[in-house]
Protein backbone atom coordinates (compact mmCIF):
# COMPACT_ATOMS: atom_id res chain seq x y z
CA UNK A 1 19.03 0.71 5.05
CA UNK A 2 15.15 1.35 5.39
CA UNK A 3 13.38 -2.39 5.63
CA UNK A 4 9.65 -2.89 4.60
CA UNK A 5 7.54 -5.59 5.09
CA UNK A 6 3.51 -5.71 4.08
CA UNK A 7 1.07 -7.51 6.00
CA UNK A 8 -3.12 -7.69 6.29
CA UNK A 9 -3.74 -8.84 2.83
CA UNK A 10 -5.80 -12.11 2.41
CA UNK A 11 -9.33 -13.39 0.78
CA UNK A 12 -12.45 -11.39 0.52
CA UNK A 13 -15.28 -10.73 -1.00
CA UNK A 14 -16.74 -7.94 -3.14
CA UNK A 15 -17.57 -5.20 -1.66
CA UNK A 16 -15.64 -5.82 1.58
CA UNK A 17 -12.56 -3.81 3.26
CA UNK A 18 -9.10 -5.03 4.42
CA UNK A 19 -6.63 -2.92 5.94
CA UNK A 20 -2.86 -3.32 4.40
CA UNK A 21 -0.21 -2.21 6.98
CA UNK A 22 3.56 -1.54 5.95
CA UNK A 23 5.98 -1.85 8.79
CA UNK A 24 9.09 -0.11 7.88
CA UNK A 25 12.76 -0.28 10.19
CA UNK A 26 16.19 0.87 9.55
CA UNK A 27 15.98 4.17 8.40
CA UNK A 28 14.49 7.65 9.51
CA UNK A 29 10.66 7.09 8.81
CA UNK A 30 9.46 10.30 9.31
CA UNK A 31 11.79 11.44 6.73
CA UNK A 32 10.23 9.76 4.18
CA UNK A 33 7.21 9.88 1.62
CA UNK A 34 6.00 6.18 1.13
CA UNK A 35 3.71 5.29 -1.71
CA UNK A 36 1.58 1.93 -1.78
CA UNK A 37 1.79 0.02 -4.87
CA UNK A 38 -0.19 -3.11 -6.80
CA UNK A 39 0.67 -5.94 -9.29
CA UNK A 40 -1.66 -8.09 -10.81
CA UNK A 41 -0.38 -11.13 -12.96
CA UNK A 42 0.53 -9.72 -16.53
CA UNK A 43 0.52 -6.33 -15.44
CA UNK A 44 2.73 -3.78 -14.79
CA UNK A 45 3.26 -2.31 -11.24
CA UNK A 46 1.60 0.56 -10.83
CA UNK A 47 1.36 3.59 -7.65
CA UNK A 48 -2.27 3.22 -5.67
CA UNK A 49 -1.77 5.85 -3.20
CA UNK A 50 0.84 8.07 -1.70
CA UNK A 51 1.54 10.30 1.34
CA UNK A 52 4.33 12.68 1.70
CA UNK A 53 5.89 13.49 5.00
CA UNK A 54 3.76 16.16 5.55
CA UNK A 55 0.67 14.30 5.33
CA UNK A 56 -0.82 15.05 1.86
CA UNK A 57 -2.18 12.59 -0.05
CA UNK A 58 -2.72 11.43 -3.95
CA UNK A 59 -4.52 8.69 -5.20
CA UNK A 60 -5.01 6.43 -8.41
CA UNK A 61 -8.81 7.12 -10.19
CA UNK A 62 -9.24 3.83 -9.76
CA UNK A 63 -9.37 3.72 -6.06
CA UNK A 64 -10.64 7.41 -5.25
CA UNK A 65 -13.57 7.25 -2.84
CA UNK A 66 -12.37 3.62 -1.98
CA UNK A 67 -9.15 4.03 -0.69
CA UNK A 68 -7.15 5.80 2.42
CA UNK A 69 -3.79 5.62 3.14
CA UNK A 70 -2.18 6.87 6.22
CA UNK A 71 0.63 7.31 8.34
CA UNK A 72 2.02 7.04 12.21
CA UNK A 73 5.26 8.01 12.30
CA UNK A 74 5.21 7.11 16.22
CA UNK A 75 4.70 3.63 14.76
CA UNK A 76 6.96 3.83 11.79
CA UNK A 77 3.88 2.37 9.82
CA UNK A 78 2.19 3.73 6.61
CA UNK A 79 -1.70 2.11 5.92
CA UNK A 80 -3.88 1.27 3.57
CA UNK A 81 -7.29 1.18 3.94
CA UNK A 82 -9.88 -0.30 1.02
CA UNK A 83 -13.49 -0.15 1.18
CA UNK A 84 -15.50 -1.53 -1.49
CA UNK A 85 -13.18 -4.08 -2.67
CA UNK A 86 -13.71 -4.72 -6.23
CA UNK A 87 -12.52 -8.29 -8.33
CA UNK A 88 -10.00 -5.62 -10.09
CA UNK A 89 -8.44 -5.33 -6.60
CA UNK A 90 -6.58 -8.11 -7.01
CA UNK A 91 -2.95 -8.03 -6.85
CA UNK A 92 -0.09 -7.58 -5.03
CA UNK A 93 0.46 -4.63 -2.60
CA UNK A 94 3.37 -3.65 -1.97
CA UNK A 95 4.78 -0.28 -0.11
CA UNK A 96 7.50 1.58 -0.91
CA UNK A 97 9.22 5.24 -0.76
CA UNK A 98 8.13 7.68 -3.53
CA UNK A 99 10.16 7.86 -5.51
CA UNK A 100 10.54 4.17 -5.41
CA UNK A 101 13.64 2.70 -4.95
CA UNK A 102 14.69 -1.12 -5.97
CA UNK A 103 16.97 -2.25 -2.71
CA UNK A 104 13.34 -1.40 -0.74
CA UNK A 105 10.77 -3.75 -2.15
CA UNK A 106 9.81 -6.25 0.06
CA UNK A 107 7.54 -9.42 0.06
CA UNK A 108 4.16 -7.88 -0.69
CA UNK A 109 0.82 -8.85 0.98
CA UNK A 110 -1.48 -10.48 -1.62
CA UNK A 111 -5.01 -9.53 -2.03
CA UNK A 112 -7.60 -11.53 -3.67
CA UNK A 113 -11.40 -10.46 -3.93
CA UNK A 114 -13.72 -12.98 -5.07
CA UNK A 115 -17.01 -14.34 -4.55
């Protein structure tokens, strides 16, 4: 059974960048299309960004321009990268397979940006 664990979230302020990195085992990886997700408190969780297994990409208006996420299937990793961290950026990240299934969330890596 695929395993995924988050890491790279932490503190920072507006306008910075963090890099989220999903590690994933167990499974084929490169079989996969993965899909990083948020939660803030109160609110429901909702898809940031996804890749497929060919390499194509979608992303949530909110984080267009702001956002990349990638993939190295040598590394059995999928990224995140956010630029221009905004307060609404807080949450919980967490990554997953698209379409998501429940046995594969994991932890999460929590981002908080404040001043």
């Amino acid at each position: 059974q695929l395993q995924l664990v988050e890491s790279g979230g932490g503190l920072v302020q507006p306008g910075g960048s963090l890099r989220l990195s999903c590690a994933a085992s167990g499974g084929t990886f490169e079989h996969y299309d993965f899909g990083w997700f948020r939660q803030a408190p109160g609110n429901q969780r909702e898809l940031v960004a996804g890749i497929t297994v060919g390499g194509s990409t979608t992303y949530a208006d909110s984080v267009k321009g702001r956002f990349t996420i990638s993939r190295d299937n040598a590394k059995n990793t999928v990224y995140l990268q956010m630029n221009s961290l905004k307060p609404e950026d807080t949450a919980v990240y967490y990554c997953n397979t698209r379409p998501p299934f429940t046995a594969y969330w994991g932890q999460g890596t929590q981002v908080t940006v404040s001043a």
